[in-house]
C-alpha atoms as a PDB file:
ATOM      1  CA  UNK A   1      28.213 -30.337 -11.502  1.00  0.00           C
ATOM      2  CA  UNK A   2      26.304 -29.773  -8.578  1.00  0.00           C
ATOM      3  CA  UNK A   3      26.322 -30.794  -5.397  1.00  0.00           C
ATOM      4  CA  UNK A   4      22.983 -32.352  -5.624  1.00  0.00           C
ATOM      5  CA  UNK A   5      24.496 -33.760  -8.406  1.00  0.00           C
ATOM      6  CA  UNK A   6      27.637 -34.888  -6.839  1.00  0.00           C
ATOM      7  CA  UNK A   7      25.541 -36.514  -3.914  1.00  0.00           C
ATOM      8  CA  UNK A   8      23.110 -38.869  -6.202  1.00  0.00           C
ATOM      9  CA  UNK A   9      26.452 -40.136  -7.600  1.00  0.00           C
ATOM     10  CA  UNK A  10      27.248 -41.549  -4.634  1.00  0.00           C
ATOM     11  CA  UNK A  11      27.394 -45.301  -3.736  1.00  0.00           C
ATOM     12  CA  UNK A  12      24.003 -46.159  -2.433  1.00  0.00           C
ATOM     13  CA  UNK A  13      22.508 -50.053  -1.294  1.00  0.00           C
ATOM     14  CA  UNK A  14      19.728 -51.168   0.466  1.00  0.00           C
ATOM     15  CA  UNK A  15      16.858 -53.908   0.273  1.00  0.00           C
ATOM     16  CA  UNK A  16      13.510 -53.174  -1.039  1.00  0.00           C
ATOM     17  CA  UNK A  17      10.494 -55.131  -1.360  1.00  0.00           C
ATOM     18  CA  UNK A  18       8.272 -55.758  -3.603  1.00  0.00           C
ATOM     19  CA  UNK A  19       4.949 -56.012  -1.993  1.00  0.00           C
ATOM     20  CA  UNK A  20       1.252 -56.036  -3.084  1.00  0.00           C
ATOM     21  CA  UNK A  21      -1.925 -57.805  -3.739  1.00  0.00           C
ATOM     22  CA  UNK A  22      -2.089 -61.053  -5.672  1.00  0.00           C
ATOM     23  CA  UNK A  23      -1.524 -60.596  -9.542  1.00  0.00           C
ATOM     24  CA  UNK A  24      -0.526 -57.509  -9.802  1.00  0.00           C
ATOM     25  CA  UNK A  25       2.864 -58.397 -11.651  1.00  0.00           C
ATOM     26  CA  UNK A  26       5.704 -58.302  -8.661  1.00  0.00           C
ATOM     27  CA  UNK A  27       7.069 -61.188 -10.353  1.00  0.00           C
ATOM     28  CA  UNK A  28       7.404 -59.642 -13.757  1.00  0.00           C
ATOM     29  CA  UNK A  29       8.817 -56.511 -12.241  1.00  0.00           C
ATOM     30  CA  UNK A  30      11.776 -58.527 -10.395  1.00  0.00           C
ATOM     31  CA  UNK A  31      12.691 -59.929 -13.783  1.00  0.00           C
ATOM     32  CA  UNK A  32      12.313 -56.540 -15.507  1.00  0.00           C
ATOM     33  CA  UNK A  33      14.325 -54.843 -12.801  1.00  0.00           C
ATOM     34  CA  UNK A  34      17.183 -57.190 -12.375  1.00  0.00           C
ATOM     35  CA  UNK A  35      17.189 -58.071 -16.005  1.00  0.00           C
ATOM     36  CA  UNK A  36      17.425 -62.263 -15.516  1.00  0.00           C
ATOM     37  CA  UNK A  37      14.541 -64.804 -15.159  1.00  0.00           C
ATOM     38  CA  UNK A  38      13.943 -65.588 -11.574  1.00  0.00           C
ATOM     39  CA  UNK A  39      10.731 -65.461 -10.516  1.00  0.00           C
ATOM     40  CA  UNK A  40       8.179 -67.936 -11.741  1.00  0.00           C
ATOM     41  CA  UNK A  41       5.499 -65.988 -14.022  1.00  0.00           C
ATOM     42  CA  UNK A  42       2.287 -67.019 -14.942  1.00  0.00           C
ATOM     43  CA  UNK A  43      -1.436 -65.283 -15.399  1.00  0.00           C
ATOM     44  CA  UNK A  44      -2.841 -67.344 -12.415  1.00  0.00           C
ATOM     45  CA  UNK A  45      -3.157 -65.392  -8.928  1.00  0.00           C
ATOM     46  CA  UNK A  46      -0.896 -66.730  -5.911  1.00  0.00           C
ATOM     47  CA  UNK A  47       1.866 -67.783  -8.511  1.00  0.00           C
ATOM     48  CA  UNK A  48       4.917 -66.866  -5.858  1.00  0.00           C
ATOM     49  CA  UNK A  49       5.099 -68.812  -2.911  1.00  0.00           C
ATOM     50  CA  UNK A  50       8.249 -68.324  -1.545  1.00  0.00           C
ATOM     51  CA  UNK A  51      10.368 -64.695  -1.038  1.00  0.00           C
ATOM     52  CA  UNK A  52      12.564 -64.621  -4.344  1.00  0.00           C
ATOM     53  CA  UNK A  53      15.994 -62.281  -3.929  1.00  0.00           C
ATOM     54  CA  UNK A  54      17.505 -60.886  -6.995  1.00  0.00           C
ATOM     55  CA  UNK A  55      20.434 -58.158  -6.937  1.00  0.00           C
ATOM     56  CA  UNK A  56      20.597 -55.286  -9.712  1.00  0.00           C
ATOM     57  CA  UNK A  57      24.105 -54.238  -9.769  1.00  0.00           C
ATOM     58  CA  UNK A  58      24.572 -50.312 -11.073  1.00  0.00           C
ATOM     59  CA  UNK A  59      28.198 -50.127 -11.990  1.00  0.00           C
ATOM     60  CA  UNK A  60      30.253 -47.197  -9.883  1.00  0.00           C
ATOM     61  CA  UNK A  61      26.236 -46.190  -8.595  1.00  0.00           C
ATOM     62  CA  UNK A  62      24.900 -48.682  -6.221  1.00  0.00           C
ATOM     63  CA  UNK A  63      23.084 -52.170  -5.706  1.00  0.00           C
ATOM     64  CA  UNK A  64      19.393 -53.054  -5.189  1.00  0.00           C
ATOM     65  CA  UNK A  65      18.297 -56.127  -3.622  1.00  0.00           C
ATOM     66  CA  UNK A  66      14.873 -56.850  -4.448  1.00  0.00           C
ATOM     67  CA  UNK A  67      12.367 -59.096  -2.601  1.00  0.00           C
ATOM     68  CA  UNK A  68       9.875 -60.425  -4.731  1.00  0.00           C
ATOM     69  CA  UNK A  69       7.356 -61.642  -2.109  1.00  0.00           C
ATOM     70  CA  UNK A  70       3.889 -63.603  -2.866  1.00  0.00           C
ATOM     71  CA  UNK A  71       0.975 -61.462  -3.360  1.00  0.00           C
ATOM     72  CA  UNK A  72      -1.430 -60.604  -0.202  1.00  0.00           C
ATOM     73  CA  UNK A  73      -4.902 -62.187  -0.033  1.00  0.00           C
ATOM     74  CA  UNK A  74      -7.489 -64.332   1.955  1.00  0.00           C
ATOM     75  CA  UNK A  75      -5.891 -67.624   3.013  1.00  0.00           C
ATOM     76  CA  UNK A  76      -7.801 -70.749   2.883  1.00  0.00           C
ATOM     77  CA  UNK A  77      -6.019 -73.393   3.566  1.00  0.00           C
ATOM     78  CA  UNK A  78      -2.484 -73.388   5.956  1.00  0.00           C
ATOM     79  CA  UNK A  79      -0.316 -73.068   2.184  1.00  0.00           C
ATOM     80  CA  UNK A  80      -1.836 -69.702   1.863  1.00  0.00           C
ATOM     81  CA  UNK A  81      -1.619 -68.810   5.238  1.00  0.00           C
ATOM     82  CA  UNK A  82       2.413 -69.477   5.369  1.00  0.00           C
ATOM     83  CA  UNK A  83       2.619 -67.856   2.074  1.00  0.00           C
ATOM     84  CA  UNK A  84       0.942 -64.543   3.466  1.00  0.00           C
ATOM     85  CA  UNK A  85       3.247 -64.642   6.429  1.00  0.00           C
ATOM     86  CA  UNK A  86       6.465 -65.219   3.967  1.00  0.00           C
ATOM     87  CA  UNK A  87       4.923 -61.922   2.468  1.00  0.00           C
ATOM     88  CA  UNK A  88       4.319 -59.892   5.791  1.00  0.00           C
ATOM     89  CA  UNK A  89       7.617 -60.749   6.924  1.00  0.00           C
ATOM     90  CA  UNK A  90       9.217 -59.247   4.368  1.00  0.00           C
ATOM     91  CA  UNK A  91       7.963 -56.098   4.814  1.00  0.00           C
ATOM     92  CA  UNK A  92      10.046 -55.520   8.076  1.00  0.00           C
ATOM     93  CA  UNK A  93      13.698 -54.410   8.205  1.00  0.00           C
ATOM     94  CA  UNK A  94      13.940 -52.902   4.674  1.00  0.00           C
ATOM     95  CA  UNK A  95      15.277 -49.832   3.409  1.00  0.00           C
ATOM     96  CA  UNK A  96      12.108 -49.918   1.097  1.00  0.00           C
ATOM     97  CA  UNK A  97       8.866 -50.740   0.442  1.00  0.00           C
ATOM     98  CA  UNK A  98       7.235 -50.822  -3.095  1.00  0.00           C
ATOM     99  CA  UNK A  99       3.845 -50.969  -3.613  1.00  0.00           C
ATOM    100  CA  UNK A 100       2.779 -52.542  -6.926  1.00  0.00           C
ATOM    101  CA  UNK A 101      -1.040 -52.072  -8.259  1.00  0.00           C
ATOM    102  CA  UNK A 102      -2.331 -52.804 -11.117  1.00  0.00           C
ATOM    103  CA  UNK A 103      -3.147 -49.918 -13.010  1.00  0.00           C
ATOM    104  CA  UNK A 104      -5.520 -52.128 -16.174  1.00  0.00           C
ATOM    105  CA  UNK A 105      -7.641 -52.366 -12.771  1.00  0.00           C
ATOM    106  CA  UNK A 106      -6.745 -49.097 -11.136  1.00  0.00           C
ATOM    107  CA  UNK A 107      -6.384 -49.307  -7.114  1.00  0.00           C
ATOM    108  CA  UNK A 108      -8.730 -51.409  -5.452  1.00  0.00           C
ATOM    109  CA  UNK A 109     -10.065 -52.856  -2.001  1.00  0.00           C
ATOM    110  CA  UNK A 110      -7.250 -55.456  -1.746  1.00  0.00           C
ATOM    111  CA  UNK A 111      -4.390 -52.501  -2.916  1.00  0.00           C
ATOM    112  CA  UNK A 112      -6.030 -50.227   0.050  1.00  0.00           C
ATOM    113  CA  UNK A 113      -5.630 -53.209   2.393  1.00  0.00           C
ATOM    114  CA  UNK A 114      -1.882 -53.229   1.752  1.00  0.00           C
ATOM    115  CA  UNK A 115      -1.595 -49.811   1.572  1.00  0.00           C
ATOM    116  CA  UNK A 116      -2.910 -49.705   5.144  1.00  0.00           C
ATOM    117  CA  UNK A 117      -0.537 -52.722   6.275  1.00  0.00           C
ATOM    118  CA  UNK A 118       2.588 -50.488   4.809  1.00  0.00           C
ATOM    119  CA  UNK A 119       1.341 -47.354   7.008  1.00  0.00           C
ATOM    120  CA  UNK A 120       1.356 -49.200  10.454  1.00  0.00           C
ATOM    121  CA  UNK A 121       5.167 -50.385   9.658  1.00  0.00           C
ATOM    122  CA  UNK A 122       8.199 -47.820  10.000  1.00  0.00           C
ATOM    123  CA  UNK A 123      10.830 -46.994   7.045  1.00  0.00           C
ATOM    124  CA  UNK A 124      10.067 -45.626   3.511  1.00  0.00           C
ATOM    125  CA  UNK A 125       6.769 -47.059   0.660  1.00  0.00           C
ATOM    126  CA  UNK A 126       6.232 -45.783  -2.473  1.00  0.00           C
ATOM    127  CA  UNK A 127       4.259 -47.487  -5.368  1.00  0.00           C
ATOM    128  CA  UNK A 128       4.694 -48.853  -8.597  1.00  0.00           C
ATOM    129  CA  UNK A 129       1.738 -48.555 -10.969  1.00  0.00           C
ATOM    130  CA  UNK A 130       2.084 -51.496 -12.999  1.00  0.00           C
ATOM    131  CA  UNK A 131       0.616 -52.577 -16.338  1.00  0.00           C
ATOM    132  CA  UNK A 132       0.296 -49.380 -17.996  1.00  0.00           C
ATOM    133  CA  UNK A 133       0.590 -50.919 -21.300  1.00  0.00           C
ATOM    134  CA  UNK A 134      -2.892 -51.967 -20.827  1.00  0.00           C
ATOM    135  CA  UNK A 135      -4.470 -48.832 -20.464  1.00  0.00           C
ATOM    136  CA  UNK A 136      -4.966 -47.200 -23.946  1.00  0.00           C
ATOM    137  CA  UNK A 137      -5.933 -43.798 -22.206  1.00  0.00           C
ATOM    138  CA  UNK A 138      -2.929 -42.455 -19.974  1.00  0.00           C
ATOM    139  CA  UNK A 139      -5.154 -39.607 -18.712  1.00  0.00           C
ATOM    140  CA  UNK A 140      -6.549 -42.198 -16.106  1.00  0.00           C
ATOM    141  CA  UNK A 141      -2.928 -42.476 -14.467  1.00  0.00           C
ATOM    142  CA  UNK A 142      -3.202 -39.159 -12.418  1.00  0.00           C
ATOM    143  CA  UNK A 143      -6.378 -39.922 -10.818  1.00  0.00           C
ATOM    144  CA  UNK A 144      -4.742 -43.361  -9.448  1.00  0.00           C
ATOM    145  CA  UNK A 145      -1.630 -41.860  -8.677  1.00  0.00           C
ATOM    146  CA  UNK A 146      -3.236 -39.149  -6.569  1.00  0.00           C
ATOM    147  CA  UNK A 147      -5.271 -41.905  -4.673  1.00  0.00           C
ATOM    148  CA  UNK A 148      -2.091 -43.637  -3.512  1.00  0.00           C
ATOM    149  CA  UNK A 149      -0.296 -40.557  -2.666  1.00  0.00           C
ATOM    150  CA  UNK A 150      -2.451 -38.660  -1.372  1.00  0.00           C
ATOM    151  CA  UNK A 151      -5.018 -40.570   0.010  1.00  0.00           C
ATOM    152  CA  UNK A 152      -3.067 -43.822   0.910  1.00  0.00           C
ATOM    153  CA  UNK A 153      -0.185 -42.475   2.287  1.00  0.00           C
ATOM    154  CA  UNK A 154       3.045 -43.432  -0.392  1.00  0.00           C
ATOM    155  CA  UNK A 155       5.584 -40.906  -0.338  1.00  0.00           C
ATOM    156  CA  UNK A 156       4.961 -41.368  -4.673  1.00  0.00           C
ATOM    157  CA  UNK A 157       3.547 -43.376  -7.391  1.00  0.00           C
ATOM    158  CA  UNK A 158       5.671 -43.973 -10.767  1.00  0.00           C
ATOM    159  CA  UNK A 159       3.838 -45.574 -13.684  1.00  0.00           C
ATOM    160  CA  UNK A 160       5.972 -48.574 -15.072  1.00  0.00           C
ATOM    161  CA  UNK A 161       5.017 -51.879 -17.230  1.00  0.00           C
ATOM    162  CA  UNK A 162       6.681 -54.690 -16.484  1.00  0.00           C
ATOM    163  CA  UNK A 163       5.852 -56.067 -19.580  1.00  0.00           C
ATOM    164  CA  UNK A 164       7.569 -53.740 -21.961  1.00  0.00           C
ATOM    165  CA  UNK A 165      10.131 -51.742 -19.417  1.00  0.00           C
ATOM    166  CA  UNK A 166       8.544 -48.251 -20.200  1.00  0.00           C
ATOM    167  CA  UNK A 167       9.190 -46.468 -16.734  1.00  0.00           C
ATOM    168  CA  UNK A 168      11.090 -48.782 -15.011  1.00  0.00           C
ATOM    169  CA  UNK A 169      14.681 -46.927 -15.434  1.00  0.00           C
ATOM    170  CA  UNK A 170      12.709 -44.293 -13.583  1.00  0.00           C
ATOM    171  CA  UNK A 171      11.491 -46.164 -10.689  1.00  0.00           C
ATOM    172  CA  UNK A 172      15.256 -47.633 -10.341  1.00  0.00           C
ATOM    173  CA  UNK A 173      16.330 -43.942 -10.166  1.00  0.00           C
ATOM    174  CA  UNK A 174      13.842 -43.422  -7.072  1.00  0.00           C
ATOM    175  CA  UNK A 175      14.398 -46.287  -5.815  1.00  0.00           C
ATOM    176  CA  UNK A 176      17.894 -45.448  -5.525  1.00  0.00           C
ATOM    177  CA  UNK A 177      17.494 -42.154  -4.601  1.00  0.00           C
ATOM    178  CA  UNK A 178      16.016 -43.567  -1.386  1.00  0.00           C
ATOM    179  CA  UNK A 179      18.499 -45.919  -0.027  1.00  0.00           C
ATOM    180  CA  UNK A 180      21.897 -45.275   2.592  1.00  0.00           C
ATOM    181  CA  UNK A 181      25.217 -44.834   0.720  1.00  0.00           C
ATOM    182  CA  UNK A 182      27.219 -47.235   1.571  1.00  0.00           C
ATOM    183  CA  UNK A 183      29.114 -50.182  -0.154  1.00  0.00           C
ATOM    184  CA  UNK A 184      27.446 -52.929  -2.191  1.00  0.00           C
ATOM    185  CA  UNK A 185      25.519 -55.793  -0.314  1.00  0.00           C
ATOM    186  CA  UNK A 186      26.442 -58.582  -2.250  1.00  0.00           C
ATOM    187  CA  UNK A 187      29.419 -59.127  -4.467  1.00  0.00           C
ATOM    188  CA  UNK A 188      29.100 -58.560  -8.007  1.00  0.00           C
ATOM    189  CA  UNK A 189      28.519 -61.899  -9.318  1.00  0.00           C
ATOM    190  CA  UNK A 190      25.800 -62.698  -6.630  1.00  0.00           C
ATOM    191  CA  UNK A 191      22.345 -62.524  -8.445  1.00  0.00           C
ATOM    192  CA  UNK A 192      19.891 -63.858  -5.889  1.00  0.00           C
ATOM    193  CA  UNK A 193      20.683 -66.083  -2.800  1.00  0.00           C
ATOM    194  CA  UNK A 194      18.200 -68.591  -3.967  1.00  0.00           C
ATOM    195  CA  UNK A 195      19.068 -72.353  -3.992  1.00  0.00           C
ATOM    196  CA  UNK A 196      19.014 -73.705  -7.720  1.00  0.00           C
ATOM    197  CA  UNK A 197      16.773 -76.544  -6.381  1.00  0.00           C
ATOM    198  CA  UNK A 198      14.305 -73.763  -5.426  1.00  0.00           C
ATOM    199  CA  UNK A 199      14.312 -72.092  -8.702  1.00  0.00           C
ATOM    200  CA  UNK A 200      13.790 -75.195 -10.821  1.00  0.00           C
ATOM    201  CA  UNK A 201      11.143 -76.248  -8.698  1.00  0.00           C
ATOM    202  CA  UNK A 202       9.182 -72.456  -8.986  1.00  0.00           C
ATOM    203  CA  UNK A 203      10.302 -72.954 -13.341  1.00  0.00           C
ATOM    204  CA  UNK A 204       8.693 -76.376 -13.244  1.00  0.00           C
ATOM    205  CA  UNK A 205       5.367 -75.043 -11.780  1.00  0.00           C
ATOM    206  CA  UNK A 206       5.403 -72.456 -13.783  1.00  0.00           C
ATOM    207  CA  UNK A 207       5.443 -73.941 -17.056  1.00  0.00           C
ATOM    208  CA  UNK A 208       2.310 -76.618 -15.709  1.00  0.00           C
ATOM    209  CA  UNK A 209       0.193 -73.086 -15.197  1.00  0.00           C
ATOM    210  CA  UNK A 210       0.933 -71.588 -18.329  1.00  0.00           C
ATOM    211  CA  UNK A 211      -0.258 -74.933 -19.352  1.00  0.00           C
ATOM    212  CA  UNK A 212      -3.212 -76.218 -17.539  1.00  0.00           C
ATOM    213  CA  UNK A 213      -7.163 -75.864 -16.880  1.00  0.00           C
ATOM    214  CA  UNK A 214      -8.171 -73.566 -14.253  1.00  0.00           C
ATOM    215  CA  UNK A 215      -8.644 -76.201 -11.739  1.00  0.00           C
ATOM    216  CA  UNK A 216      -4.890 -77.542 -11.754  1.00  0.00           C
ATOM    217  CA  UNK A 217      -2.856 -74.490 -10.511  1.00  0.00           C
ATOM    218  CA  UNK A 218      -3.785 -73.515  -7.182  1.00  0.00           C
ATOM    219  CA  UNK A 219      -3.333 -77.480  -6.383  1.00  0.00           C
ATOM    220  CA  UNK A 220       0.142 -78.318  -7.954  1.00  0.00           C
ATOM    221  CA  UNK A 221       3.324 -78.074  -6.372  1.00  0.00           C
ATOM    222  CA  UNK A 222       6.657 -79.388  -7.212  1.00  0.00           C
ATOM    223  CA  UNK A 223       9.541 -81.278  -4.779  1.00  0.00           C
ATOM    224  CA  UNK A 224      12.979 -81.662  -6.439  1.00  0.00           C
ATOM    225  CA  UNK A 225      13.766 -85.511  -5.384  1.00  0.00           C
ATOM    226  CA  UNK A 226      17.376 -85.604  -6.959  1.00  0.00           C
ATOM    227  CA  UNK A 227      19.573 -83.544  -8.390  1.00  0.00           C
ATOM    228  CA  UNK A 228      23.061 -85.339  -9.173  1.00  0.00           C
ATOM    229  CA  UNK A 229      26.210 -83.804 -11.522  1.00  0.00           C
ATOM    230  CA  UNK A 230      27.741 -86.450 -13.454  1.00  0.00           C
ATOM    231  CA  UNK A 231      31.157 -86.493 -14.277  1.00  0.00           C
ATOM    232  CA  UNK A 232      30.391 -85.636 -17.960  1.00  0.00           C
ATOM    233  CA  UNK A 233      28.544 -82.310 -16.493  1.00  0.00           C
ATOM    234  CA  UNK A 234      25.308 -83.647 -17.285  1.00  0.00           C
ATOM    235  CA  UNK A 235      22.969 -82.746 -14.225  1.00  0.00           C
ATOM    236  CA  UNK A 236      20.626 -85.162 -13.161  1.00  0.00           C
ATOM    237  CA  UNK A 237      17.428 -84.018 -12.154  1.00  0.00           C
ATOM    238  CA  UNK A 238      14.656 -86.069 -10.544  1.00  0.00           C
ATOM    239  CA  UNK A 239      11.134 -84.115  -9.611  1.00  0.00           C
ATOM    240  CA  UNK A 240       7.766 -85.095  -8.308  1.00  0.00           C
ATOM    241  CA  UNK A 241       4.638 -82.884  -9.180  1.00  0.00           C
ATOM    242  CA  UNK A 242       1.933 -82.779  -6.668  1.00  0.00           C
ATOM    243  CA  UNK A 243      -1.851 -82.762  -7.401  1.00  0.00           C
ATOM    244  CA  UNK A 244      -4.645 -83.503  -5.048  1.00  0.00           C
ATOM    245  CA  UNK A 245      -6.618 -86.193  -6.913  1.00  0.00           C
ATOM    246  CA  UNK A 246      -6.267 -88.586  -9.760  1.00  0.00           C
ATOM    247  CA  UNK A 247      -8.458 -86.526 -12.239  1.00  0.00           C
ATOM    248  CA  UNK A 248      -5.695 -83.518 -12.004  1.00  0.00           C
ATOM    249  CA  UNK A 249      -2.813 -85.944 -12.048  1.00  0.00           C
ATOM    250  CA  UNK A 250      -4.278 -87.020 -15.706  1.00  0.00           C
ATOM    251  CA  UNK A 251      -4.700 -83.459 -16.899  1.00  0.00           C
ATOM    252  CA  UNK A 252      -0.487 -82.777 -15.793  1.00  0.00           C
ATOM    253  CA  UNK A 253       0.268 -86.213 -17.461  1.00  0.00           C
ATOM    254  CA  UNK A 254      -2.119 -85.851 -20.698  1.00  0.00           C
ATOM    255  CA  UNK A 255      -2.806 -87.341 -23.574  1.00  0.00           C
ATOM    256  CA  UNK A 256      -0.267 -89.826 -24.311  1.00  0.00           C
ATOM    257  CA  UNK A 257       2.129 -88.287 -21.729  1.00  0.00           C
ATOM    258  CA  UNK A 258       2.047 -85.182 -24.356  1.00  0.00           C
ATOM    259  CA  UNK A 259       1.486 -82.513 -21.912  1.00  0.00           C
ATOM    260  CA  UNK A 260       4.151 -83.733 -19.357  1.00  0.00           C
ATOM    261  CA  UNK A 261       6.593 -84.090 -22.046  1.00  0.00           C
ATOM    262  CA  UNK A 262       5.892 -80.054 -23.439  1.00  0.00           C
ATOM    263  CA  UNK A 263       6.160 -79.129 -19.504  1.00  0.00           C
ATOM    264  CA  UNK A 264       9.314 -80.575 -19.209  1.00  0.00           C
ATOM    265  CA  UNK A 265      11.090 -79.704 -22.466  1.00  0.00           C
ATOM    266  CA  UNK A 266      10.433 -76.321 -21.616  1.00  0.00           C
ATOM    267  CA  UNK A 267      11.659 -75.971 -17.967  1.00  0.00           C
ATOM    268  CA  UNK A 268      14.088 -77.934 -19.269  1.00  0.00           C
ATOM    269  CA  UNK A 269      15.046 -75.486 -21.362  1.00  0.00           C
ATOM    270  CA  UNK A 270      15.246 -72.588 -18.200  1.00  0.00           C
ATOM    271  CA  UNK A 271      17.381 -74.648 -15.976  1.00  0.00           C
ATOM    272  CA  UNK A 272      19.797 -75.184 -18.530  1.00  0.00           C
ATOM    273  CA  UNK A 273      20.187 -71.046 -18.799  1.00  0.00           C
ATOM    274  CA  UNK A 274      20.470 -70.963 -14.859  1.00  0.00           C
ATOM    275  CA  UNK A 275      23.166 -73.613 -14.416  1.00  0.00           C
ATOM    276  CA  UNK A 276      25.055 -73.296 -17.896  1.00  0.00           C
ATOM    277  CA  UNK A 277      25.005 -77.163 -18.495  1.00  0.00           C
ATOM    278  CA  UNK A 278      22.704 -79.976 -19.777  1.00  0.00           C
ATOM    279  CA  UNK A 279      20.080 -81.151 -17.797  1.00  0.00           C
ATOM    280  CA  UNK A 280      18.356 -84.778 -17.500  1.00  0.00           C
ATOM    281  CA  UNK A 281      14.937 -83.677 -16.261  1.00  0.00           C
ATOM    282  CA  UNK A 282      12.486 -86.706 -15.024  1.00  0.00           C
ATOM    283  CA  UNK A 283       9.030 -85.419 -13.567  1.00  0.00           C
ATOM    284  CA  UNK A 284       6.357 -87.669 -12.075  1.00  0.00           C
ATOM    285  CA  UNK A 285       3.042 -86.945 -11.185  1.00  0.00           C
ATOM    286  CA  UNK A 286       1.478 -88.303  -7.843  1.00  0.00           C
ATOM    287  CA  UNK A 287      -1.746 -87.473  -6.381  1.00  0.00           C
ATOM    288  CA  UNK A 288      -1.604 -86.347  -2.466  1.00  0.00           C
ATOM    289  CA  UNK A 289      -4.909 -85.806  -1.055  1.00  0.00           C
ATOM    290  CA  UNK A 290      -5.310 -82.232   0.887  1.00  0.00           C
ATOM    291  CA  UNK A 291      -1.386 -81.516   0.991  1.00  0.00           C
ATOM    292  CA  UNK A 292      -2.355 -77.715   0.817  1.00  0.00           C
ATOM    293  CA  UNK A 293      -3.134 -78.540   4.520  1.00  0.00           C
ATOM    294  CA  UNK A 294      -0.170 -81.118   5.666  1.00  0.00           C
ATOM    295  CA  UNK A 295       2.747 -79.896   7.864  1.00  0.00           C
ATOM    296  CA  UNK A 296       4.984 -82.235   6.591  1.00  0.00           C
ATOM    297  CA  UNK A 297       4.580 -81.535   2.701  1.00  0.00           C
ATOM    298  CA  UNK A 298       4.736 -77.853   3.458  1.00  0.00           C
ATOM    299  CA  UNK A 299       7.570 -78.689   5.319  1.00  0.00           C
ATOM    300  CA  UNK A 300       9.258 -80.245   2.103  1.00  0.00           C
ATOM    301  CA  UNK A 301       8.208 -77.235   0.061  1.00  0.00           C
ATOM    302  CA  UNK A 302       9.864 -74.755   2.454  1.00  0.00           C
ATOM    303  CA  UNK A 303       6.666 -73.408   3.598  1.00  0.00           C
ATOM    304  CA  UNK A 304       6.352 -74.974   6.793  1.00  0.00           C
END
């Protein structure tokens, strides 16, 4: 063995995050990359809200922990102006920075506006091109990856799809080439440092995108109201969904209370894997007028 060889065997941990325009499949990646369901994943842009932490433990080799942060973009209303800052922030004090782009799209204005954020900050970026499993001719790759190298400034660009894993043992292995030696972070149980409540709340949304119209998702939001464990282990949990008007609260609710029911049944179903137990879930729908731009409900969402 060599000693190059000896030296990559070494314990290594640091934090990375995941960082990018909106939509480009951070989400997806945590998941892929820590290999649990954490992140709330959906087609619709601005899906993350909050910073979601998830710890890959390599046995005898290292830890990563990953920041899945929401994606960058134009905020319009005070929501999408803390999100943005929940994103920025999270660029400072890590070991390292991943760029993810969307490579069905190829690098565009809003993946050269990040890259330019990354260069004015201090510490280590490379990129993740994501979504290669939607382009049919891998030829196209280099170009891209030459643009963010070479022309934006990341120290290298690996081609990974979250979707189907191909690359993503590789970008672990750079990823850990990068980061101190050193003991682990976290102990080896910890998977993120996320409170359940949090989680539930992000698996409840996410089920009413996958769901519902185009006008419903930017405007929902969900607040966890109770959340009792009976003595049988049953755990009780009581939610409220958010809309902004009465039309959107009948779209949630549906026809019959159909739709409700199918978005509950399957976060339901999520919950249960996260805490191991049985789960009472009881959503209601109420319509708050503008709470996209109300300190206190952002407040209540963790976004104040």
């Amino acid at each position: 063995m060599t000693g190059e060889d000896r030296a990559t065997r070494r314990h290594r941990a640091g934090t990375v995050t995941l960082a990018g325009w909106t939509n480009v499949g951070k989400s997806t990646l945590l998941n892929r990359l820590v290999g649990e369901k954490l992140a709330a994943v959906s087609p619709v842009s601005q899906t993350t809200r909050h910073r979601i932490m998830g710890v890959l433990h390599l046995e005898g080799r290292g830890q990563v922990v990953f920041a899945d942060t929401p994606g960058l973009h134009e905020p319009r209303h005070r929501m999408n102006r803390a999100m943005v800052e929940v994103a920025r922030q999270s660029l400072h004090d890590v070991d390292l920075v991943v760029l993810v782009v969307d490579s069905s799209l190829g690098p565009g204005q809003g993946d050269e506006r990040a890259a330019a954020l990354l260069r004015r900050l201090p510490g280590q970026r490379i990129a993740a091109l994501n979504k290669i499993d939607l382009v049919p001719h891998k030829e196209k790759l280099l170009p891209m990856m030459k643009t963010l190298v070479d022309e934006w400034g990341l120290e290298e660009a690996v081609p990974v799809s979250a979707h189907t894993g191909e690359g993503c043992d590789l970008l672990v292995e750079r990823i850990l080439a990068r980061l101190p030696e050193g003991p682990a972070i976290y102990p080896d149980d910890v998977l993120t440092d996320q409170p359940e409540r949090l989680l539930a709340a992000e698996w409840i949304r996410e089920k009413i995108l996958l769901r519902t119209r185009q006008e419903i998702p930017h405007v929902t939001a969900v607040l966890v109201d109770r959340w009792q464990t009976r003595d049988d282990g049953l755990v009780e949990i009581e939610a409220t969904i958010l809309v902004e008007r009465d039309s959107q609260k009948g779209i949630v609710i549906g026809k019959g209370g159909a739709l409700l029911k199918a978005i509950g049944s399957e976060a339901r179903a999520d919950i249960e894997r996260l805490l191991h137990a049985r789960v009472y879930l009881g959503l209601h729908v109420h319509a708050r007028p503008d709470w996209r731009d109300d300190d206190r409900t952002l407040q209540e969402l963790g976004l104040g």
